[in-house]
Protein backbone atom coordinates (compact mmCIF):
# COMPACT_ATOMS: atom_id res chain seq x y z
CA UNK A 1 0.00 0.00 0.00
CA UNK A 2 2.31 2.83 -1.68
CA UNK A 3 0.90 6.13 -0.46
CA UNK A 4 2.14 10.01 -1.37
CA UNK A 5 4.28 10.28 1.89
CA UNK A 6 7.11 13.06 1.67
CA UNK A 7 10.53 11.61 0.40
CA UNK A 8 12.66 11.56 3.30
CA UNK A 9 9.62 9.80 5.39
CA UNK A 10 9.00 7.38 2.61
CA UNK A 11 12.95 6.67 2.63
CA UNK A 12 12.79 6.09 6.52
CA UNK A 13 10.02 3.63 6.14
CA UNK A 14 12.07 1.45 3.39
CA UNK A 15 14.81 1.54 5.86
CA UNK A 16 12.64 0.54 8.44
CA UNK A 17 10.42 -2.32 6.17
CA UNK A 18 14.19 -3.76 5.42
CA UNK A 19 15.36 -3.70 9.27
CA UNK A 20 11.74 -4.87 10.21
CA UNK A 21 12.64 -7.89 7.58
CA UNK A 22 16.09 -8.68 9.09
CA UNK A 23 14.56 -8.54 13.32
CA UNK A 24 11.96 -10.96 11.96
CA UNK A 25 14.07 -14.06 13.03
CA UNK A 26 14.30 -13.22 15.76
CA UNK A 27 10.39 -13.95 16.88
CA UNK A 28 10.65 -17.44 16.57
CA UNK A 29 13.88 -17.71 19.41
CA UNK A 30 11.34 -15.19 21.75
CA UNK A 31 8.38 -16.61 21.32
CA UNK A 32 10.28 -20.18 22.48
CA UNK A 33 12.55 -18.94 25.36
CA UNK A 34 11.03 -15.59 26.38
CA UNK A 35 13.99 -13.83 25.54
CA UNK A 36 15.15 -10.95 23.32
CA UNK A 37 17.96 -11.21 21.20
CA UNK A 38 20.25 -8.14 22.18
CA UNK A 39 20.87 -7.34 18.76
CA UNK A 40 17.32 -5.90 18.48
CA UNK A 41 17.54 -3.45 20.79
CA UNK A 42 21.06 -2.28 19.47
CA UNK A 43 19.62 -2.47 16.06
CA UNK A 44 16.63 -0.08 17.09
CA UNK A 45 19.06 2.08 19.20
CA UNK A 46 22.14 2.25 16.31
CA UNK A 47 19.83 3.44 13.69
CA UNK A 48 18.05 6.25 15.71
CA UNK A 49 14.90 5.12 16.24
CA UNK A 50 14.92 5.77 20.39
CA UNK A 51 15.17 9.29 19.50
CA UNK A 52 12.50 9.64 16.44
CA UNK A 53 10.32 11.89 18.60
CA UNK A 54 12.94 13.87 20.11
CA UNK A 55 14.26 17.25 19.67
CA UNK A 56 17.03 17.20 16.98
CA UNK A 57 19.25 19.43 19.76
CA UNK A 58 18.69 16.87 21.86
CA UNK A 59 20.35 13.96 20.02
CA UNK A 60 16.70 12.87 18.42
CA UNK A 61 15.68 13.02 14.65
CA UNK A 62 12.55 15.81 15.20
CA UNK A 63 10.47 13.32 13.27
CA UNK A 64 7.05 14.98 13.51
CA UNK A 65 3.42 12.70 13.65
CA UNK A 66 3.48 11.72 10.34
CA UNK A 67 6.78 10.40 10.02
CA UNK A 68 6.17 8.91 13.40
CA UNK A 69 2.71 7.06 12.45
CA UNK A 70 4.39 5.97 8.88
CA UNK A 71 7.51 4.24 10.75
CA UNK A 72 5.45 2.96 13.89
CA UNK A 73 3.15 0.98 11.15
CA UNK A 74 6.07 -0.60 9.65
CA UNK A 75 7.62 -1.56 13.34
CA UNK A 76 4.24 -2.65 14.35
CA UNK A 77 5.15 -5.78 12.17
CA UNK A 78 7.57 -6.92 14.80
CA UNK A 79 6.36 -8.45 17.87
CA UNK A 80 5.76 -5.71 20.52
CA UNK A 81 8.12 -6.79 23.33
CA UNK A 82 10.96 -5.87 20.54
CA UNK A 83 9.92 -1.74 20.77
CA UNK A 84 8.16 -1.48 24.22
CA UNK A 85 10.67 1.14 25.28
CA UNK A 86 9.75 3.06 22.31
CA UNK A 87 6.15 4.23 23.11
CA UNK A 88 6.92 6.05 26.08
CA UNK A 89 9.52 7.87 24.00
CA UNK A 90 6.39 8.48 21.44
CA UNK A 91 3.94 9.02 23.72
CA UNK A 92 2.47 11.49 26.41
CA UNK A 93 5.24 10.90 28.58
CA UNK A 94 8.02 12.25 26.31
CA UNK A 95 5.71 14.89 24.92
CA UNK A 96 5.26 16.37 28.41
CA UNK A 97 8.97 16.55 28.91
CA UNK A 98 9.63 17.87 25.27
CA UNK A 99 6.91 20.98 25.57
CA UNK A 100 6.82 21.72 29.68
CA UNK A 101 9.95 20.55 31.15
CA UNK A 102 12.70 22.95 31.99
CA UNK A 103 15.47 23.56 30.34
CA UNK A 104 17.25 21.92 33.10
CA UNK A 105 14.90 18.48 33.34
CA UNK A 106 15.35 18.75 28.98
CA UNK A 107 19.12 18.26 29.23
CA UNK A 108 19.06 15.65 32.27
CA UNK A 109 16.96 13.41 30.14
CA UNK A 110 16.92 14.29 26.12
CA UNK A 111 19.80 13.22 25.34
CA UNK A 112 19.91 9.86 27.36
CA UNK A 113 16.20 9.21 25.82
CA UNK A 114 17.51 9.25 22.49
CA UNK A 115 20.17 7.16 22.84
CA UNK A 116 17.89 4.11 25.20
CA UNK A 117 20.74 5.08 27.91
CA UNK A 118 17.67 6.99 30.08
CA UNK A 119 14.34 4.98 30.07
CA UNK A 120 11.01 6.49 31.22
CA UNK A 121 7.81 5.85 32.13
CA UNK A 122 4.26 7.77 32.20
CA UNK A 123 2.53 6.84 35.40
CA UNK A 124 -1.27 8.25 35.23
CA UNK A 125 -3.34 5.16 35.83
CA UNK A 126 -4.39 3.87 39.22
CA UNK A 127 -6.25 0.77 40.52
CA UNK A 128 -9.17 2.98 40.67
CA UNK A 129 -9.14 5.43 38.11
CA UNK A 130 -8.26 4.27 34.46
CA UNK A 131 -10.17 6.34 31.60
CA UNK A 132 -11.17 8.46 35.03
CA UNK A 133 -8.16 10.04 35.59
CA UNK A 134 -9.52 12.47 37.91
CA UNK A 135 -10.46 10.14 40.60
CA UNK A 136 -6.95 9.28 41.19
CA UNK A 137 -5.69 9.21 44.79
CA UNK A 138 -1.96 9.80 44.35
CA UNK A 139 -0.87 13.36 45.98
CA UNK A 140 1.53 15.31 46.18
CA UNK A 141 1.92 18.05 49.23
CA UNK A 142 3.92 21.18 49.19
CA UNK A 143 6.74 21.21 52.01
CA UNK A 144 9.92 23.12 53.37
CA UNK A 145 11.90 20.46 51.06
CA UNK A 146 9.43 20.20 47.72
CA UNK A 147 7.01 17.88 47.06
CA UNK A 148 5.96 14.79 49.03
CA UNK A 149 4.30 12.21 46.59
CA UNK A 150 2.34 9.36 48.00
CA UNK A 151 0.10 6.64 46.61
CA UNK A 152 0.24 4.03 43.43
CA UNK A 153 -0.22 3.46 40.02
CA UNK A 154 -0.75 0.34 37.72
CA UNK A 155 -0.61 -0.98 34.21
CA UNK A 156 2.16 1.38 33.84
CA UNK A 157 4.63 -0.05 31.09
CA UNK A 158 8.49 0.02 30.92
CA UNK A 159 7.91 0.99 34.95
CA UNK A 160 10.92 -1.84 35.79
CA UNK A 161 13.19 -0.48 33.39
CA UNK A 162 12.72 3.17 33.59
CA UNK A 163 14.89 5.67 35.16
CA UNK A 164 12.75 8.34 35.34
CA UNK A 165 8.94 8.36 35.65
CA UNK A 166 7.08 11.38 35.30
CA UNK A 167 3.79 11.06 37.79
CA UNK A 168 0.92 12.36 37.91
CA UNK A 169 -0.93 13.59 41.34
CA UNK A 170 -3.07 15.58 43.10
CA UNK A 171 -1.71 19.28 44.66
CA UNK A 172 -5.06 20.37 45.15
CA UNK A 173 -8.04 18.19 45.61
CA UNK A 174 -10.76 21.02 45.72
CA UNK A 175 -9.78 22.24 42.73
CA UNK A 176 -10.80 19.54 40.82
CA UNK A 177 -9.00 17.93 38.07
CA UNK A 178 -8.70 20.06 35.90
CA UNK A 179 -7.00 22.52 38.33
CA UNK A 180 -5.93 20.75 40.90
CA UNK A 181 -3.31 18.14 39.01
CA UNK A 182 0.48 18.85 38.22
CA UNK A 183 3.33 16.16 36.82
CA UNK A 184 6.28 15.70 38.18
CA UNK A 185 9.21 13.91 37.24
CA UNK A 186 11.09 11.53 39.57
CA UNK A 187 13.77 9.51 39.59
CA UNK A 188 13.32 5.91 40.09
CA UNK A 189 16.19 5.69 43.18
CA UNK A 190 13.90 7.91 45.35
CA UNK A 191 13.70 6.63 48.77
CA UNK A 192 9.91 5.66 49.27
CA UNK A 193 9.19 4.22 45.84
CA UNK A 194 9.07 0.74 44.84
CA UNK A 195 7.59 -1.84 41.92
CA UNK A 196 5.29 -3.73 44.14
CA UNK A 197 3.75 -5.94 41.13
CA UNK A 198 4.38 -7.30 37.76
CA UNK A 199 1.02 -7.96 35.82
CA UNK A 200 1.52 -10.33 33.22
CA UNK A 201 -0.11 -9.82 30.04
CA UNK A 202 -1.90 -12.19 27.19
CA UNK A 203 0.80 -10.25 24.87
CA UNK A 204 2.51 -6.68 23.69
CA UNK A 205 4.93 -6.22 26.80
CA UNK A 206 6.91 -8.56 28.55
CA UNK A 207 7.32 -9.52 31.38
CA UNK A 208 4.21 -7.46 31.19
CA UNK A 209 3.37 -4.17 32.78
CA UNK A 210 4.22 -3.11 36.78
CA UNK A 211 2.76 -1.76 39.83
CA UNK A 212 4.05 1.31 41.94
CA UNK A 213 4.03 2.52 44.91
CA UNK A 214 4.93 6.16 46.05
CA UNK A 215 5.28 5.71 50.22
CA UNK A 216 6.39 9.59 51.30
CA UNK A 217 8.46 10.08 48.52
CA UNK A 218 10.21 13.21 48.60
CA UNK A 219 10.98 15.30 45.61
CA UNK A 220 12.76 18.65 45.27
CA UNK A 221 10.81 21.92 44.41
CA UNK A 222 12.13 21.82 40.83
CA UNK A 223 10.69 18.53 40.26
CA UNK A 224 7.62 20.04 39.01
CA UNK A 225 6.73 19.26 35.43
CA UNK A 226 5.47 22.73 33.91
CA UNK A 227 2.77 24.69 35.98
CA UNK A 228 1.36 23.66 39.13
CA UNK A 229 -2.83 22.47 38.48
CA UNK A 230 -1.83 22.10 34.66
CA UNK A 231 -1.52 17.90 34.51
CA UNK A 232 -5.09 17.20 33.65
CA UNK A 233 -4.07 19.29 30.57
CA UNK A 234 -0.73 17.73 29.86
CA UNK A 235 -1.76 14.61 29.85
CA UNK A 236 -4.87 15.21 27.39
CA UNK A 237 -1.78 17.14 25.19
CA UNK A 238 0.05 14.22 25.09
CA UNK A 239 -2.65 11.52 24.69
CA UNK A 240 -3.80 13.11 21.42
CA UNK A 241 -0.16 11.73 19.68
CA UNK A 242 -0.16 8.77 21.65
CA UNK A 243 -3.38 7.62 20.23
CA UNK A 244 -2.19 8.45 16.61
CA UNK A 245 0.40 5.88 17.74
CA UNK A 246 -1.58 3.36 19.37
CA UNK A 247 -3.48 3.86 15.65
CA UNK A 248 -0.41 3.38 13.64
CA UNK A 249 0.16 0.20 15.73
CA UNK A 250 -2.70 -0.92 15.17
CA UNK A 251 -2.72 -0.60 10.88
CA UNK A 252 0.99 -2.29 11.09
CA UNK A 253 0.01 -5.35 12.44
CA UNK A 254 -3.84 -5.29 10.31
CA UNK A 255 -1.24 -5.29 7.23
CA UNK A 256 0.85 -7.66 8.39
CA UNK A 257 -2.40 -10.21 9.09
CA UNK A 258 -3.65 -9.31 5.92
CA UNK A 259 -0.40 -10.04 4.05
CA UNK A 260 -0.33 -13.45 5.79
CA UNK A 261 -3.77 -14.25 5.02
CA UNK A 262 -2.89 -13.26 1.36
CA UNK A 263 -0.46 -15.54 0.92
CA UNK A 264 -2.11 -18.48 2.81
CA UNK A 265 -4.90 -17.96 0.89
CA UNK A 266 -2.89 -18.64 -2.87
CA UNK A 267 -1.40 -22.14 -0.95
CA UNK A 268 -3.39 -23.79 1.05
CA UNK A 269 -4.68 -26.80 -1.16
CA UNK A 270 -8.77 -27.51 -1.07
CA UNK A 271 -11.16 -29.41 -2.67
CA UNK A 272 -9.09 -29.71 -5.87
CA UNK A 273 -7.64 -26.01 -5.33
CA UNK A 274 -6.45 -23.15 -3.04
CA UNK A 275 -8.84 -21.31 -0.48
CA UNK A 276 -8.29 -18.54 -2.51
CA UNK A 277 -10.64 -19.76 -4.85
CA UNK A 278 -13.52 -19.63 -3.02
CA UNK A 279 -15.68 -16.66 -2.91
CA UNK A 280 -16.09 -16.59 0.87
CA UNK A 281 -12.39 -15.93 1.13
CA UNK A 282 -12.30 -13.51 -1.58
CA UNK A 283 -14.90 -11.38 0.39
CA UNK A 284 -12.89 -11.37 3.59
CA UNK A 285 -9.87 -10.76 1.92
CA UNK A 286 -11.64 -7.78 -0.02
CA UNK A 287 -13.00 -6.53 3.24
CA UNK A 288 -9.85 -6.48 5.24
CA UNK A 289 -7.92 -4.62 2.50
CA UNK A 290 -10.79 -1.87 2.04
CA UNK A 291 -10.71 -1.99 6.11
CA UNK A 292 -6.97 -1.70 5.99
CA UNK A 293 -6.71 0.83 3.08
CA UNK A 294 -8.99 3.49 4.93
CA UNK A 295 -7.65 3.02 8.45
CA UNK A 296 -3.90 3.81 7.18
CA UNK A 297 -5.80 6.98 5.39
CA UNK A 298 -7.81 8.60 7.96
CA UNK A 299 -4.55 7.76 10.68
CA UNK A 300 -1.92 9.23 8.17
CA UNK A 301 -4.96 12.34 7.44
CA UNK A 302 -5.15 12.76 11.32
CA UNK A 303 -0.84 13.07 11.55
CA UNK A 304 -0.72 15.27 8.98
CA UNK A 305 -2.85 17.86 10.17
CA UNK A 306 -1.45 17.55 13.29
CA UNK A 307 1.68 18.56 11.51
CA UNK A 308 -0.08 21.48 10.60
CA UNK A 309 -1.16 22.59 13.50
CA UNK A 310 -4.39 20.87 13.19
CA UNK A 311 -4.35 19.54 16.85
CA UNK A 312 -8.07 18.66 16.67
CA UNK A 313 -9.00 15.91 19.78
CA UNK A 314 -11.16 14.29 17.42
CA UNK A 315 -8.76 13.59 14.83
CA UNK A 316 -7.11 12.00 16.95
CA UNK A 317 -9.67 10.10 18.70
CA UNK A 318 -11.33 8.71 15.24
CA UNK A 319 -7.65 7.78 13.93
CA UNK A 320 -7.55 4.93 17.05
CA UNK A 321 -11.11 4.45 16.78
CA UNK A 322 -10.90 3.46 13.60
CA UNK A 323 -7.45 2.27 13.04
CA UNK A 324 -7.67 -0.21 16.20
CA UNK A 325 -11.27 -1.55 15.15
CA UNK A 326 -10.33 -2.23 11.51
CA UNK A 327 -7.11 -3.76 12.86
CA UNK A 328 -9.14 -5.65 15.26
CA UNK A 329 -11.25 -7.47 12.10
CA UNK A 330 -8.48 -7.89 9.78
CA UNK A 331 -6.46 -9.55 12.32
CA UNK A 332 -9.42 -11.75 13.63
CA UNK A 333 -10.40 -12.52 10.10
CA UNK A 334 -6.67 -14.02 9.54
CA UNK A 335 -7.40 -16.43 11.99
CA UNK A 336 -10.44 -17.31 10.66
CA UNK A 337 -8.41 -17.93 6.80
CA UNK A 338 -5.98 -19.77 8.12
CA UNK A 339 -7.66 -22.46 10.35
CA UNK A 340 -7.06 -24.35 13.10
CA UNK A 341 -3.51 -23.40 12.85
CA UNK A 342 -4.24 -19.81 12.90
CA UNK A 343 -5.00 -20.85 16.32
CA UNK A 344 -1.93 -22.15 17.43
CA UNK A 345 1.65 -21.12 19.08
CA UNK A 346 4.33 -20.67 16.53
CA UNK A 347 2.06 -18.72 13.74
CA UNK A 348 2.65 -14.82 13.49
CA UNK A 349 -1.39 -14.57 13.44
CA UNK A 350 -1.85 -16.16 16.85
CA UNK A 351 0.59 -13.70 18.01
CA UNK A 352 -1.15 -10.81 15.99
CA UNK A 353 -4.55 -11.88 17.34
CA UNK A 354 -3.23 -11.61 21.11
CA UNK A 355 -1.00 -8.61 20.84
CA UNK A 356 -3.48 -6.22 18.92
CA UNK A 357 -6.60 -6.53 21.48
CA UNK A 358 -4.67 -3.94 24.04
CA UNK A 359 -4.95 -1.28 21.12
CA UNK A 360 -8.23 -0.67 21.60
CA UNK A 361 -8.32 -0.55 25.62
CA UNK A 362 -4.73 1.42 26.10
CA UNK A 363 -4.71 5.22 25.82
CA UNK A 364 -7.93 5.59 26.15
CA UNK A 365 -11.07 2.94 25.20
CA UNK A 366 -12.98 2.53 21.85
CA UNK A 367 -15.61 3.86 24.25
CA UNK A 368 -13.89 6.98 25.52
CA UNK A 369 -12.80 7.78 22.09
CA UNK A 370 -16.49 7.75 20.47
CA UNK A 371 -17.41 9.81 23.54
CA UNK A 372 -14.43 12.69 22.78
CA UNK A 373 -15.13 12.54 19.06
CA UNK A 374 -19.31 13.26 19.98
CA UNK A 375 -18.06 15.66 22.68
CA UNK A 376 -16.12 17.77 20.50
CA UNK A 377 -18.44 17.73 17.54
CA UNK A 378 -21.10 18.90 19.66
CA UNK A 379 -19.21 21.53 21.14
């Protein structure tokens, strides 16, 4: 599916198909022992892809959303647990550093992001607040020292790994949330925090995602992200790119399925023939390639008018919608074309089928997103 990208992002995304082709090995040795050949994340780190997002000043390459959503669709071809520590460095955590942090917090962490030497993590969900975010307990109180954080968060990915984790919490409950939250970045030596869980996962992240706990954690003054009261904000900012990600994910691994089923299709013998021949499986495969075809186009519309300065929430919003739901069918549909073995452990479709079912939970529900795309319409 050859569309009118610019040049140099069209360029990065043969680079990418070709080092997507080469890590593809490499599935078959993790999917047996659980582990990930080192070479893939020196591959990823060597050819600049921890710093795609990043500031160019910074040591990143300043790609903007459409670049990002045309590369992430052809990584999105690799099994997840290859580029986990990417989406942070795509996603609302990096974007609050990138447009609120100081110039300070920029250099501490920029230029260690874009080379994988500084991992982060965005920690905004809590046991009882998910799409909710302002029910969240965590707070953070104002003393002669700073800020002193306590509570927890969970489902928070790369939270093991990270060295930095920008949290979100209450300063002032009256307020409200959309007043009364600020970010704050922390680093993950701070007396008082601790991973108190590992939730394993039916796919995307391994071991899987981690549990926190913030137990009088004491932060300096300057560990304030941006404005006091402005997190509610900073986190709908930087969900609006993350979801054009969680989107792009989403058409990568529809493609891939759809690919697979393609060629399954032509040679698996039946009755005399080839599936293929068979107008039931000509319909699917015509529906999952007109599913496919207009989820890449209204995602890659959405980036580029974000590029623009288009920053519309329901652009945004109906790029995951859409993109994750199409991906959804195409991938399930895969399954259905190639059988019982579609089914099993060992087929990149089985893998496809578990991995893409986060996309449309993660950064915000199919549900939320139909409810922000009516919300701002209505407006």
């Amino acid at each position: 599916m050859d569309f009118e990208l610019p040049d140099e992002v069209k360029e990065f995304c043969d680079v990418t198909r070709a080092i997507v082709r080469d890590l593809l090995p490499y599935e078959q040795q993790f999917q047996e022992s659980g582990v990930i050949a080192p070479i893939v994340r020196k591959t990823l780190v060597e050819n600049g892809y921890f710093g795609m997002a990043l500031p160019e000043e910074y040591g990143g390459l300043g790609l903007g959303a459409l670049a990002q959503a045309a590369v992430q669709i052809e990584l999105a071809r690799l099994p997840p647990q290859f580029w986990t520590e990417l989406r942070p460095l795509m996603g609302p955590g990096a974007k609050n550093i990138i447009y609120h942090a100081s110039a300070e917090q920029k250099q501490l962490l920029l230029p260690g992001m874009a080379t994988g030497e500084t991992p982060i993590a965005f920690a905004l969900t809590e046991p009882n607040s998910g799409s909710d975010f302002g029910s969240m307990r965590t707070t953070a109180v104002r003393n002669a020292d700073g800020w002193l954080i306590n509570g927890s968060k969970t489902f928070i990915s790369n939270g093991k790994n990270a060295k930095y984790i920008i949290v979100y919490a209450y300063t002032d409950k009256a307020a409200g949330p959309r007043a009364g939250i600020s970010a704050f970045l922390m680093s993950a030596d701070t007396p008082g925090f601790s991973i108190t869980g590992t939730i394993e996962l039916m796919g995307t992240a391994s071991p899987g995602v981690y549990e926190m706990s913030f137990d009088n954690c004491q932060l300096p003054a300057d560990a304030l992200l941006g404005e006091e009261g402005q997190g509610f904000r900073y986190a709908l900012e930087g969900l609006n790119e993350g979801r054009m990600n969680v989107g792009a994910t989403a058409v990568g691994m529809g493609e891939y399925a759809l690919e697979l089923a393609i060629d399954e299709a032509k040679a698996r013998p039946a009755f005399g023939g080839v599936i293929a021949d068979f107008q039931a499986i000509r319909h699917y495969i015509a529906t999952m390639a007109t599913d496919m075809r207009a989820a890449r186009l209204v995602l890659l519309d959405a980036a580029w008018r974000y590029d623009q300065g288009e920053k519309r929430r329901e652009l945004a919003s109906m790029a995951k919608l859409f993109a994750t739901e199409a991906g959804s069918r195409t991938v399930d549909t895969a399954v259905q074309i190639f059988g019982g073995t579609g089914y099993c452990r060992g087929f990149a479709v089985e893998r496809l089928y578990r991995d893409i079912r986060i996309t449309r939970i993660y950064e915000g529900s199919s549900e939320i997103q139909r409810n922000t795309i009516a919300r701002e319409l209505l407006r």
